[in-house]
Protein backbone atom coordinates (compact mmCIF):
# COMPACT_ATOMS: atom_id res chain seq x y z
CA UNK A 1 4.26 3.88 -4.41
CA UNK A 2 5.40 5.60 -7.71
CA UNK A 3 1.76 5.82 -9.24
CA UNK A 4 2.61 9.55 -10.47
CA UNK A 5 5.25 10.42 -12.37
CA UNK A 6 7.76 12.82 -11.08
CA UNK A 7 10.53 15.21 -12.36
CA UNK A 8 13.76 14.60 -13.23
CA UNK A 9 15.99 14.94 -10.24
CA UNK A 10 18.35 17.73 -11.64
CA UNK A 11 19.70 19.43 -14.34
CA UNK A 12 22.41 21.88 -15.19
CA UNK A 13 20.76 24.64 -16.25
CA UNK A 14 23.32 27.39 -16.67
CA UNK A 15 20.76 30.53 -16.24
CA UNK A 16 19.60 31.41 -12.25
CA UNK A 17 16.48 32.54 -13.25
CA UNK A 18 15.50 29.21 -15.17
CA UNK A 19 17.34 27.28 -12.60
CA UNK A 20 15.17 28.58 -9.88
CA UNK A 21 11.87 28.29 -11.64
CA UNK A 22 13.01 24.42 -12.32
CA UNK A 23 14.09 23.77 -8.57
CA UNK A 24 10.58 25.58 -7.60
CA UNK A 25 8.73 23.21 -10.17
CA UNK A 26 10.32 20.17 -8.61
CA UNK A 27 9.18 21.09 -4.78
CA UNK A 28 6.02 21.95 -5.67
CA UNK A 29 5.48 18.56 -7.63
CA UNK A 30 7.17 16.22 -4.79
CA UNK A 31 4.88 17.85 -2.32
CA UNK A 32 1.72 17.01 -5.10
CA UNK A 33 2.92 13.79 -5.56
CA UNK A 34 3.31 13.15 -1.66
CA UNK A 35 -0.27 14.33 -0.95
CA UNK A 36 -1.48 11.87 -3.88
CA UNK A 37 0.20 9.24 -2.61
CA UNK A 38 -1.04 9.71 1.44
CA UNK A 39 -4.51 10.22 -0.33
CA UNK A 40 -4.31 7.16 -2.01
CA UNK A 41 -3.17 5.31 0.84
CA UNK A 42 -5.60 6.21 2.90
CA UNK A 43 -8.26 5.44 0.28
CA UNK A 44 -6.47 2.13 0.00
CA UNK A 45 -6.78 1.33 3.83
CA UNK A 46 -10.46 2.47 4.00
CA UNK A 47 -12.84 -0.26 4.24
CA UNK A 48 -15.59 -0.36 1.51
CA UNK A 49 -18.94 -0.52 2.30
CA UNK A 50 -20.33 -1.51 -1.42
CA UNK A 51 -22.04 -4.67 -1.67
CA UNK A 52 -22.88 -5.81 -5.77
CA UNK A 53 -25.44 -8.08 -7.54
CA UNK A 54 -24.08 -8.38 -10.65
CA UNK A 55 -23.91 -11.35 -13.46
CA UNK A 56 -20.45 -11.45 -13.21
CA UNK A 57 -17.59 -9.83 -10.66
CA UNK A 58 -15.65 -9.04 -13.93
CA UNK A 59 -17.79 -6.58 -14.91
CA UNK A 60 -17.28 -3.97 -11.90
CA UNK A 61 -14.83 -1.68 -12.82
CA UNK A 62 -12.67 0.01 -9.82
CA UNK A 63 -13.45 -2.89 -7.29
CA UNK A 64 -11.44 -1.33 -3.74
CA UNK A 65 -10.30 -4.16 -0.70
CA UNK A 66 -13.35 -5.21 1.35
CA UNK A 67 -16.33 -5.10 -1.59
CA UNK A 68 -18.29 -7.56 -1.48
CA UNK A 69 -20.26 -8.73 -4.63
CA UNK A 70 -22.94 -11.74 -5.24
CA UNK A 71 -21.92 -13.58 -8.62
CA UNK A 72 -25.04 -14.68 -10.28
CA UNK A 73 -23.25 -16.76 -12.89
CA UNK A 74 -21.78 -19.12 -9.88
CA UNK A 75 -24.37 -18.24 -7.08
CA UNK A 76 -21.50 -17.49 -4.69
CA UNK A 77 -21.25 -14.18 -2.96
CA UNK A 78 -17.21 -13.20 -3.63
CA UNK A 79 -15.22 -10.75 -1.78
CA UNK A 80 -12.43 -8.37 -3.35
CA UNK A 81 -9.06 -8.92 -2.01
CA UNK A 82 -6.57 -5.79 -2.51
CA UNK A 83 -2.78 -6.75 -0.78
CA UNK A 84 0.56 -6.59 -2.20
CA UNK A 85 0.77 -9.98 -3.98
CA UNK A 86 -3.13 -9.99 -4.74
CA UNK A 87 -5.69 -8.09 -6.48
CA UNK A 88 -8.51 -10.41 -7.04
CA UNK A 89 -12.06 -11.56 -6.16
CA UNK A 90 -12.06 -14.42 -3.81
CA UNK A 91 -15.17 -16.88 -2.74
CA UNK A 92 -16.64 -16.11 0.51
CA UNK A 93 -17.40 -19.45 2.81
């Protein structure tokens, strides 16, 4: 997903005791940015339950797959698409 950053594979650090603090560093953040990422994912794959009445769909900040929000400005109730190729509020028939 690479949403976190990570560390630097590896270095050559020359002293052990630096060497092992670094290679103790990197587990610890590839297991932190693992559980991010599952977290996210399952966040992701949730559906949402929220349901908006707002002027515009623009103005809702962190909209997540599945909302559902009534435009005012166009009277159309819209629904928040979240895939790979598409992030976007869509009309509802």
């Amino acid at each position: 997903m690479a949403r976190y950053p990570e560390i630097p594979i590896a270095y050559d650090i020359k002293n052990e005791e630096v060497q092992k603090a670094y290679d103790e560093l990197s587990r610890w953040a590839a297991t932190l940015v693992l559980e991010l990422d599952t977290r996210d994912a399952q966040v992701d794959n949730t559906p949402s339950t929220n349901i908006y009445s707002v002027v515009t769909v623009s103005t809702i900040g962190l909209p997540r797959a599945g909302d559902i929000a009534y435009s005012a400005s166009t009277g159309k109730f819209k629904g928040y698409v979240s895939t790979a190729g598409t992030q976007a509020w869509e009309n509802l028939n």
